[in-house]
Protein backbone atom coordinates (compact mmCIF):
# COMPACT_ATOMS: atom_id res chain seq x y z
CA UNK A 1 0.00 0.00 0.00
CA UNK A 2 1.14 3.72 -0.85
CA UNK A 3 1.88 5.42 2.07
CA UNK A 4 0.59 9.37 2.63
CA UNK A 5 0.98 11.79 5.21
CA UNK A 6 -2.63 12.03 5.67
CA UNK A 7 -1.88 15.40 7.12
CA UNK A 8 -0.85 16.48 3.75
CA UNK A 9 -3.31 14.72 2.14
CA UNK A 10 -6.09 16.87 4.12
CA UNK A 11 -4.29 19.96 3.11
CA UNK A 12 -3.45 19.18 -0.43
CA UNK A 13 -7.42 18.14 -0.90
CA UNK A 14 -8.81 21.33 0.77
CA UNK A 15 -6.72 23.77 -1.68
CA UNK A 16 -7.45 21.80 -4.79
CA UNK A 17 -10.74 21.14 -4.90
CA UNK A 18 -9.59 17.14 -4.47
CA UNK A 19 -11.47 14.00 -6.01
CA UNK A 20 -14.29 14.78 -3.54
CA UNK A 21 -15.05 18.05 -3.16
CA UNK A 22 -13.35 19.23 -0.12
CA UNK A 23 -13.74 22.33 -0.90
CA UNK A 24 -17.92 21.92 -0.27
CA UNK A 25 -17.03 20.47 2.91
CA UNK A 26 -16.59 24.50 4.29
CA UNK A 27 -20.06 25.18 3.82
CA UNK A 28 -20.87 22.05 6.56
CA UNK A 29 -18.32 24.18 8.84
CA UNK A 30 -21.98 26.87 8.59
CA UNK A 31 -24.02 24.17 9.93
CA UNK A 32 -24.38 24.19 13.75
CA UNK A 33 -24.92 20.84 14.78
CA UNK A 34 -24.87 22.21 18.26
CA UNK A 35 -27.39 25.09 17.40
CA UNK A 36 -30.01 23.30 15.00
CA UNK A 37 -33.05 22.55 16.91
CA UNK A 38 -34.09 18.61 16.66
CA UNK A 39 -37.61 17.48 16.53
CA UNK A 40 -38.47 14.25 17.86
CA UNK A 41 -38.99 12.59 14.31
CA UNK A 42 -35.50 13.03 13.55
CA UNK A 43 -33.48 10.35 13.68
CA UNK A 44 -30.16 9.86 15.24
CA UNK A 45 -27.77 8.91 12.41
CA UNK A 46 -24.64 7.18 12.91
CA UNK A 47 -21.71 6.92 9.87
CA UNK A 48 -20.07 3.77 9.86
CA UNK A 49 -17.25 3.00 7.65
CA UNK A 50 -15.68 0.01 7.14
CA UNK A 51 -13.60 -2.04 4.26
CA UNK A 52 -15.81 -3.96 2.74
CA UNK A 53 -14.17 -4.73 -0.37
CA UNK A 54 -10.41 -5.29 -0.52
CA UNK A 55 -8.36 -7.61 1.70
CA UNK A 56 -10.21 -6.94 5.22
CA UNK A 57 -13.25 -8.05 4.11
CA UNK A 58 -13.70 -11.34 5.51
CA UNK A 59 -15.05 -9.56 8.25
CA UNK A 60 -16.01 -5.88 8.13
CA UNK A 61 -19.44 -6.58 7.12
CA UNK A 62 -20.05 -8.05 10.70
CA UNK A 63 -18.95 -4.76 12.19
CA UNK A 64 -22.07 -3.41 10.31
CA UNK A 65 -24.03 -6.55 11.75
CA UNK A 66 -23.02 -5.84 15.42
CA UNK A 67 -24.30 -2.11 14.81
CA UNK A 68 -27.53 -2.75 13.20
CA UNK A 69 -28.37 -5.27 16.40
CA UNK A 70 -27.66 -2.21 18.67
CA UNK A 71 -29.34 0.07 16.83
CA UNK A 72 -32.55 -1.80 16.01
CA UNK A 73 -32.49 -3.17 20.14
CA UNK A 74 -32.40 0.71 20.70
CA UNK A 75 -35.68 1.32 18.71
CA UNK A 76 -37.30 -0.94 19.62
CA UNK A 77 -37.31 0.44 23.05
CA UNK A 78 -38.55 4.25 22.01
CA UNK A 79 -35.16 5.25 20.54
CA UNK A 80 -32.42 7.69 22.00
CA UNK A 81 -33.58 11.06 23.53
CA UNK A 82 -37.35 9.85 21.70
CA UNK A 83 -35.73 9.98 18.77
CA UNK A 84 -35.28 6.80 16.30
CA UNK A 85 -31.55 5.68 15.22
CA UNK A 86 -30.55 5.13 11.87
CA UNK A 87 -27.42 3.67 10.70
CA UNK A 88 -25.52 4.96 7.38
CA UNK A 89 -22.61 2.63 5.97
CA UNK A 90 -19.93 3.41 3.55
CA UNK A 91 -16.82 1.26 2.15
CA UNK A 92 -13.43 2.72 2.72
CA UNK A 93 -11.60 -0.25 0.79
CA UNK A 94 -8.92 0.08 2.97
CA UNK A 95 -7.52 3.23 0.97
CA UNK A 96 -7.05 6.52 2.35
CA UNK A 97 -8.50 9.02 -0.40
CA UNK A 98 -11.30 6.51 -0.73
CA UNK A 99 -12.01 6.90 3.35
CA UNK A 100 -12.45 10.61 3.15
CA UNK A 101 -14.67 10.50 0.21
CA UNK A 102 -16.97 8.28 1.72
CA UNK A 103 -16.31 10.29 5.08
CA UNK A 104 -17.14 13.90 3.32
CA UNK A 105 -20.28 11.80 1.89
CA UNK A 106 -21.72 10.89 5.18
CA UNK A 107 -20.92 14.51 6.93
CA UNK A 108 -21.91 16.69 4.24
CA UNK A 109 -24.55 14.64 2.79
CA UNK A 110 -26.01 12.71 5.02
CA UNK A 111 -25.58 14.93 7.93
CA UNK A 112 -24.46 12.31 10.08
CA UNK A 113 -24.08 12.60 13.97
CA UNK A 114 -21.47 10.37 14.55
CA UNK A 115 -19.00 8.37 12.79
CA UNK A 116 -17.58 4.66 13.41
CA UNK A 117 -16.05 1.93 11.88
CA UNK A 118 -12.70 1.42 9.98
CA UNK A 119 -9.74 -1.22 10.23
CA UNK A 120 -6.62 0.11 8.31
CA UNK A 121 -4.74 2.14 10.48
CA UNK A 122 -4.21 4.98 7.93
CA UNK A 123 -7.63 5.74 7.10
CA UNK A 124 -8.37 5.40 10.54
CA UNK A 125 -5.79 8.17 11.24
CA UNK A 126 -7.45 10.42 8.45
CA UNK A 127 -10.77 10.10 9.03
CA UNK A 128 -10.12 11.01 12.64
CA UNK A 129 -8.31 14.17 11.62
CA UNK A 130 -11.18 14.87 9.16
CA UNK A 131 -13.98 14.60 12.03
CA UNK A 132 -11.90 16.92 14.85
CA UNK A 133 -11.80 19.25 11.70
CA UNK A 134 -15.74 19.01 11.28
CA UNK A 135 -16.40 18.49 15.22
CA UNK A 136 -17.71 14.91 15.03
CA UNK A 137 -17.35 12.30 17.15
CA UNK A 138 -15.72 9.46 16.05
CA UNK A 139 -15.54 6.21 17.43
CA UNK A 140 -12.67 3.59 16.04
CA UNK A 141 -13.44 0.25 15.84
CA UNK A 142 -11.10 -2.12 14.28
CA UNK A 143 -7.65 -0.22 14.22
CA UNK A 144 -4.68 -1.19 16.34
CA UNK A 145 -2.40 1.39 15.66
CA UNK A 146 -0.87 3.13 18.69
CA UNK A 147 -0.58 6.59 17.00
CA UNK A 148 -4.30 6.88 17.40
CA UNK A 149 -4.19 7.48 20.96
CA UNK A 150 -0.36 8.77 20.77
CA UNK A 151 0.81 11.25 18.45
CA UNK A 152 -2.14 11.11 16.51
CA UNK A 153 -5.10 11.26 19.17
CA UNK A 154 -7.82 14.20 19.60
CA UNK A 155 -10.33 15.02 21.76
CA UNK A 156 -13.06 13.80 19.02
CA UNK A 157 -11.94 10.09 18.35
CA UNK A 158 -12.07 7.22 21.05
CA UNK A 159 -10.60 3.93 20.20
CA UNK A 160 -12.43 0.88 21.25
CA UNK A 161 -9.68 -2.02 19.85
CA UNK A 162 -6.99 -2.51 21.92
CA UNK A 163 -3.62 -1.18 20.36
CA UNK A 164 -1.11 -3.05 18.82
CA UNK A 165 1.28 -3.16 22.21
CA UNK A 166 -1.69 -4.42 24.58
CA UNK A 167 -2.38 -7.18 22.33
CA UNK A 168 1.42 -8.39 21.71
CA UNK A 169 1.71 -8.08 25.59
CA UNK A 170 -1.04 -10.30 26.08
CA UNK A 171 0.01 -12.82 24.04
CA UNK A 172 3.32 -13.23 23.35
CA UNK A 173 4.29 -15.14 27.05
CA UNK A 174 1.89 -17.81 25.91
CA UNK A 175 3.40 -17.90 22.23
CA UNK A 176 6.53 -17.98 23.78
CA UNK A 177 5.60 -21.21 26.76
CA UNK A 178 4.05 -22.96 23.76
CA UNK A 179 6.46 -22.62 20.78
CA UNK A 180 9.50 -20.92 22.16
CA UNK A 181 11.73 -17.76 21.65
CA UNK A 182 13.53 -17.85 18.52
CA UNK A 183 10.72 -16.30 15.76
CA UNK A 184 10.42 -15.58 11.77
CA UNK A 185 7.61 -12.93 10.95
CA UNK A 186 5.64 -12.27 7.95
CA UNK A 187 4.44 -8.77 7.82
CA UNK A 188 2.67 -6.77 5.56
CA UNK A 189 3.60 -3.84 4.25
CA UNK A 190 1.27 -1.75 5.68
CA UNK A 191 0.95 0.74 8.35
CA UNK A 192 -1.03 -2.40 10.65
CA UNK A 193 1.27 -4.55 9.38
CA UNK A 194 4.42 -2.82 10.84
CA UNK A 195 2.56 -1.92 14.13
CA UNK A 196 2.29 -5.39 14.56
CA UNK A 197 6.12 -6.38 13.93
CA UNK A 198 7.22 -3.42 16.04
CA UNK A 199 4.90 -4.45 19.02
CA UNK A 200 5.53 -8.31 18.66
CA UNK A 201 9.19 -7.94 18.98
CA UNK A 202 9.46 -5.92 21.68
CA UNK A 203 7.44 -8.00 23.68
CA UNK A 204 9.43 -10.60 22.14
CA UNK A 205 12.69 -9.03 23.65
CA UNK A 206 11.20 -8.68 26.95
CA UNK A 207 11.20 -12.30 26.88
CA UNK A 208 14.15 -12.91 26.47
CA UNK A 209 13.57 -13.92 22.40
CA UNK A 210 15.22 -13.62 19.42
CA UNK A 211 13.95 -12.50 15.83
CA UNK A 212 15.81 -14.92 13.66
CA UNK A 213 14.36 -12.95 10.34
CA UNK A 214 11.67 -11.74 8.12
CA UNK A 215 9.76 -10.89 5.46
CA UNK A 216 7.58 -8.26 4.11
CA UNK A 217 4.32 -8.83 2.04
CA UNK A 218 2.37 -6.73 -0.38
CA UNK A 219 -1.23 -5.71 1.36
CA UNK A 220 -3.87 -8.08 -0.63
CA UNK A 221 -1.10 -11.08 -1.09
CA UNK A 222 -2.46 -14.15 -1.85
CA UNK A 223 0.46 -16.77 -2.82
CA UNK A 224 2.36 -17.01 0.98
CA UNK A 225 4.45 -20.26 -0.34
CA UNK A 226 7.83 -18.24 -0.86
CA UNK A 227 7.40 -16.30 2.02
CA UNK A 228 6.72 -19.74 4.56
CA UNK A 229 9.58 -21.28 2.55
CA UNK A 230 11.88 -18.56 3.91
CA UNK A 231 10.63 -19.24 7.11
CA UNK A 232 11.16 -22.72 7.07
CA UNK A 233 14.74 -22.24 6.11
CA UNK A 234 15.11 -20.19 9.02
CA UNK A 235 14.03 -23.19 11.21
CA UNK A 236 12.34 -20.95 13.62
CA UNK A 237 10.35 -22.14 16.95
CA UNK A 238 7.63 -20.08 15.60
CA UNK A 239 6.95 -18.26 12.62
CA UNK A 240 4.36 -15.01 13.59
CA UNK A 241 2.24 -13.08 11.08
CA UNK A 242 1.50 -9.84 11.43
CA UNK A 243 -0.95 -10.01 8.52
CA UNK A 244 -5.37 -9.58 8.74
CA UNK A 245 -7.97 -10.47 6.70
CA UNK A 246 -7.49 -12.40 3.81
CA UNK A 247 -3.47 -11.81 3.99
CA UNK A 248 -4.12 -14.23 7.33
CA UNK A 249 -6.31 -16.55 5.90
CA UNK A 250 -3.65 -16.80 2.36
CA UNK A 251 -0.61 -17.39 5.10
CA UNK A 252 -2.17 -19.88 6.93
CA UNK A 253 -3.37 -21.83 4.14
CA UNK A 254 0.76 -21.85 2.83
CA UNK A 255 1.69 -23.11 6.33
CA UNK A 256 -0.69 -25.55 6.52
CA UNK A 257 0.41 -26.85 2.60
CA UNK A 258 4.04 -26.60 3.61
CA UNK A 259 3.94 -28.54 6.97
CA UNK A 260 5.66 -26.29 9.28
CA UNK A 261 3.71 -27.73 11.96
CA UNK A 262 5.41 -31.66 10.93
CA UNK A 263 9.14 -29.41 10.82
CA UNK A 264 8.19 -28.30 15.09
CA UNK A 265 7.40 -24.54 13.96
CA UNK A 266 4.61 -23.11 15.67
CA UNK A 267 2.28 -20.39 14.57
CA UNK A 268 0.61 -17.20 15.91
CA UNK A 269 0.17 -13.49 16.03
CA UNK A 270 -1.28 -10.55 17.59
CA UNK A 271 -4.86 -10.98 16.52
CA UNK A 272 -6.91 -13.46 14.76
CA UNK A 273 -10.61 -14.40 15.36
CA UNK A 274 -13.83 -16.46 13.96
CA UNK A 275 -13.84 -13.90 11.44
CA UNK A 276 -10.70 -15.27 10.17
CA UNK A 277 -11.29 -19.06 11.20
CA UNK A 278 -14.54 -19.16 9.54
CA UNK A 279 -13.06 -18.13 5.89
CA UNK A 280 -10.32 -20.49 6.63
CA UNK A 281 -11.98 -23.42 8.02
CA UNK A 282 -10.76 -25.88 10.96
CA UNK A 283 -8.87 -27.93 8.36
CA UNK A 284 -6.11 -25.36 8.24
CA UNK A 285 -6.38 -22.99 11.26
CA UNK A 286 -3.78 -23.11 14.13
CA UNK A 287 -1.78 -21.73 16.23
CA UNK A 288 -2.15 -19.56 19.42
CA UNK A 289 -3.58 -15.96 18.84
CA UNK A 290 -4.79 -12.57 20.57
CA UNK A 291 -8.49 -12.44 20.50
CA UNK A 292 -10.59 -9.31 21.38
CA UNK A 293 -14.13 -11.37 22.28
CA UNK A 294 -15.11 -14.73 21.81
CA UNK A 295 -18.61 -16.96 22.07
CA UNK A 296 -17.48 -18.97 24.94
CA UNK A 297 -17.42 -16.18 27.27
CA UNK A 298 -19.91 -16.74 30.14
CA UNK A 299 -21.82 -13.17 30.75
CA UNK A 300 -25.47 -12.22 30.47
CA UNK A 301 -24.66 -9.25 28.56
CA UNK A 302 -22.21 -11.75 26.43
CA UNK A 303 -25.38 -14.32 25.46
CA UNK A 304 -27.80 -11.09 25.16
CA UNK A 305 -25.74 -10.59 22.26
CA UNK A 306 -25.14 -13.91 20.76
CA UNK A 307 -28.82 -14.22 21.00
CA UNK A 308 -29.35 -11.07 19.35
CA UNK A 309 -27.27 -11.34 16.33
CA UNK A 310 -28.31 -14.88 16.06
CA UNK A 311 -31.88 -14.28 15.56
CA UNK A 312 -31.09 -10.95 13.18
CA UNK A 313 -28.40 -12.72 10.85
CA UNK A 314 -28.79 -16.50 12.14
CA UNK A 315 -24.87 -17.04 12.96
CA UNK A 316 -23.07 -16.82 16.00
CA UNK A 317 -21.20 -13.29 15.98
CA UNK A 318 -17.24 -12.67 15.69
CA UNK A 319 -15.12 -10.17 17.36
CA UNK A 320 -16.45 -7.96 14.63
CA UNK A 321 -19.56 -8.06 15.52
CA UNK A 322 -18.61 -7.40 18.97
CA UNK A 323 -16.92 -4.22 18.07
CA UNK A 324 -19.69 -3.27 15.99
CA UNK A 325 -22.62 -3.81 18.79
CA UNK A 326 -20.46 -2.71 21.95
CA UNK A 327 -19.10 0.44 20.39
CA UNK A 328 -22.38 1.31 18.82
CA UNK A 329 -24.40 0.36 22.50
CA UNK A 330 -21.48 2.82 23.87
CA UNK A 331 -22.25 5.90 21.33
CA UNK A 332 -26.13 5.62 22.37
CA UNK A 333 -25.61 5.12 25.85
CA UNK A 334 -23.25 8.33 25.69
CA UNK A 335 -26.12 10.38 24.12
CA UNK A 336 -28.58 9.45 26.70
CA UNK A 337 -26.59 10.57 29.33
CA UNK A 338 -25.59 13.75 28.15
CA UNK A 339 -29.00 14.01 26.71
CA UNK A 340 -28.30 15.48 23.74
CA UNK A 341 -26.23 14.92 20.39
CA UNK A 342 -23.61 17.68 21.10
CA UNK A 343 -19.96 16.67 20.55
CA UNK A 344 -18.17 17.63 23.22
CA UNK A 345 -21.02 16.73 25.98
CA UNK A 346 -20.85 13.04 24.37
CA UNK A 347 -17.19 13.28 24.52
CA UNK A 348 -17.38 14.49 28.19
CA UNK A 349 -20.37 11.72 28.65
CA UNK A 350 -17.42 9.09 27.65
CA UNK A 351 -14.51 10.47 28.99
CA UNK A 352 -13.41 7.91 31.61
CA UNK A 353 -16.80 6.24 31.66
CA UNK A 354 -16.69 2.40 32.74
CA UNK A 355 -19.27 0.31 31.37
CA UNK A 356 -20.85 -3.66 30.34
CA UNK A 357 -17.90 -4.55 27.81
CA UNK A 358 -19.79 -8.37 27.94
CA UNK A 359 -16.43 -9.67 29.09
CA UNK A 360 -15.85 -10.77 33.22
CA UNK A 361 -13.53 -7.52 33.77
CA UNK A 362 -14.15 -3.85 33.52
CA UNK A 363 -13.81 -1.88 30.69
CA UNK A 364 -13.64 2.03 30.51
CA UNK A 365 -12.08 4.33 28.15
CA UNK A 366 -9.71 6.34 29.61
CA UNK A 367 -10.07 10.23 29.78
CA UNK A 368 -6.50 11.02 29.33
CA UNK A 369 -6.19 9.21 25.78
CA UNK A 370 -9.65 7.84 25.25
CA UNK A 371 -7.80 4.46 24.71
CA UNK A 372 -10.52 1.63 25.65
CA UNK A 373 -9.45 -0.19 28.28
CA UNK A 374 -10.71 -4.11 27.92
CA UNK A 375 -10.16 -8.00 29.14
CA UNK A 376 -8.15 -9.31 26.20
CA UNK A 377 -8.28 -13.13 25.57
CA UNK A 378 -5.58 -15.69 24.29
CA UNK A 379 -6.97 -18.47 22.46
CA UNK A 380 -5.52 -21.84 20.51
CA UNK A 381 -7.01 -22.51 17.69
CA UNK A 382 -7.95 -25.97 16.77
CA UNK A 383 -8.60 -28.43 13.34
CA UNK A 384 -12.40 -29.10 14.62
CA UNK A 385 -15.51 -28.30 16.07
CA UNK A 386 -14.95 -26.71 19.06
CA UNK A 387 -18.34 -25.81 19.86
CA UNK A 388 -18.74 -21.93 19.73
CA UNK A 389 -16.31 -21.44 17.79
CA UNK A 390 -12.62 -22.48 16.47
CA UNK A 391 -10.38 -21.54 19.76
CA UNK A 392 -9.82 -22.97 23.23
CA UNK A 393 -9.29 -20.02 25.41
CA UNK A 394 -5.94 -20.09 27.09
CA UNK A 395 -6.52 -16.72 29.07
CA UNK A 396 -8.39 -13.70 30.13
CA UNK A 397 -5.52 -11.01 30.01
CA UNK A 398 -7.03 -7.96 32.21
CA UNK A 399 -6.67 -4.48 30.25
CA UNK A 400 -5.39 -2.67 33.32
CA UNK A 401 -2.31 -5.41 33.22
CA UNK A 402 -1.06 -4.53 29.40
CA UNK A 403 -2.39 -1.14 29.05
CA UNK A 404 0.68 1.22 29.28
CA UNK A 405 0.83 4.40 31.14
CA UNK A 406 -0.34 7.05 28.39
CA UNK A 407 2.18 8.92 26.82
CA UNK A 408 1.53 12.77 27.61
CA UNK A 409 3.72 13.82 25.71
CA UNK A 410 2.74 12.28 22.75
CA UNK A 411 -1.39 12.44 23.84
CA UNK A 412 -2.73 16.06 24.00
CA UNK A 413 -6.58 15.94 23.26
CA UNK A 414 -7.69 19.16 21.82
């Protein structure tokens, strides 16, 4: 993927007119959202955007999924402030310029209230500098990158997926028990994909491991044979991928062909899920993996949800769907409490908030960096039916034991 300074991106668009018509998107800047008076037949809308085509899609549609049970659960009890919710979705593609137009779309056309969604770390990052520039909340769903609540956070954009160094934190001592110390990574050559390297070694280093090589991928590989060849070579204890979506189900698929597992090299990575196990099928998933949410876990807010998605879409939800429904519940519940739609009293409403994340341990987003704060789980995944779904579950990592002590001086919300 072609990387952009999406800061100069934003600029370069606004003085040139750009693909999309930035230059409309002053006359939305005339539009008090805070000021115009809502009538109780106007509906709440949300934005989400998510990849829907390209090589994240095994799963971005069930971020939409997880939404529309939230939102339809929330009409169906009188709506939010007695107003009904309506949800508004939009592909990003995983491509930056594509992002914004679809971003401009649902603020300037749509006249959205909120925006959600997204997975590449880039767009993330751009569509979060877009809605601080139109005063919109925005609430990340599927990005890992630690710039979002580092150099690149703002006072309008919470993140509600852990960032790339809580998940490698949580499981690399169990990659490490299992497989060993002495790694190979595939990484793609993406913004994600190099969070994930970064993150995985270090943790890797603070036990006491050893990166014996590696290899970068083009985003939307499919052909992984050369690169697990390498790997083999290398006669690692474990070779790692810091790849997503389709990139993870292609890699897999070449380990399992190759038989690394026959040669004693393990697999694994920061974050995998059904949405990944499903496309792959038990035949050829392995390995031991981060996972944000899983069906196995015991809460009543955790089988509300099953249930709920279930009888919508009539398959047990993924992660994705988790995100989707949890972050959507969390924009809603937000609303109500501030009672009304007004940015910064639903930023203020979420600020440090602690709430039902479905999982055993607390979640809460924290004021200082609006980082979400979460149980993360380690799972192994497995050849068969498992049940709910394609993973034992190894661990419950608490958030509060991985979550870093923001960086201040990288963090200033404004």
């Amino acid at each position: 993927m072609q990387r952009i300074s999406r800061r100069r991106f934003l600029k370069l668009t606004t003085v040139t007119g750009g693909a999309f018509a930035f230059g409309g998107l002053t006359d939305l800047l005339q539009f008090s959202r805070s000021g115009a008076i809502a009538h109780a037949s106007e509906p709440i809308k949300v934005g989400i955007i998510d990849p829907l085509s390209g090589p994240y899609s095994t799963s971005s549609i069930h971020d939409v999924h997880g939404a529309t049970v939230a939102v339809e659960h929330f009409n169906k009890s009188g709506g939010v402030l007695g107003r009904p919710v309506r949800l508004v979705g939009a592909d990003d593609a995983s491509n930056v310029r594509t992002g914004l137009t679809a971003a401009a779309k649902l603020i300037k056309e749509d006249r959205v209230d909120f925006l959600m969604g997204t997975l590449n770390g880039e767009v993330a990052l751009a569509v979060a500098d877009l809605a601080k520039a139109e005063h919109l909340p925005f609430m990340v769903t599927g990005a890992h990158v630690p710039e979002l609540t580092g150099v690149g956070c703002n006072s309008h954009t919470f993140v509600f997926m852990p960032n790339a160094r809580m998940l490698s934190k949580a499981v690399t001592p169990h990659l490490v028990k299992a497989y060993g110390n002495r790694w190979f990574m595939v990484t793609a050559e993406t913004m994600d994909g190099r969070a994930a390297e970064q993150a995985m070694t270090a943790a890797l280093l603070d036990e006491g491991g050893d990166v014996l090589g590696s290899v970068g991928t083009p985003f939307g590989t499919t052909d992984f044979i050369s690169a697990m060849a390498q790997a083999k070579t290398a006669k690692p204890s474990a070779v790692i991928l810091n790849l997503y979506g389709w990139d993870l189900v292609h890699a897999l698929k070449a380990y399992s062909r190759l038989e690394l597992a026959k040669e004693q090299i393990g697999v694994g990575g920061m974050v995998s899920g059904e949405q990944i196990g499903r496309p792959l099928g038990y035949a050829d998933h392995a390995g031991i993996w981060g996972l944000i949410w899983d069906p196995k876990i015991n809460t009543d807010s955790s089988k509300r949800f099953i249930q709920g998605v279930i009888d919508k879409y009539n398959h047990t939800p993924t992660s994705r769907c988790y995100h989707g429904y949890t972050a959507m519940t969390q924009i809603l519940e937000a609303v109500q409490r501030a009672g009304t739609t007004e940015t910064g009293a639903v930023s203020k409403a979420l600020e440090g908030h602690a709430f039902d994340g479905l999982k055993e341990g607390r979640s809460y987003f924290r004021a200082s960096d609006h980082q979400h704060v979460q149980d993360l789980l380690v799972g192994k995944a497995y050849g068969k039916e498992l049940g709910l779904g394609h993973y034992q579950l190894l661990a419950t990592v608490p958030g509060d034991a991985v979550a870093s002590t923001p960086n201040q001086s990288q963090c200033r919300l404004s």
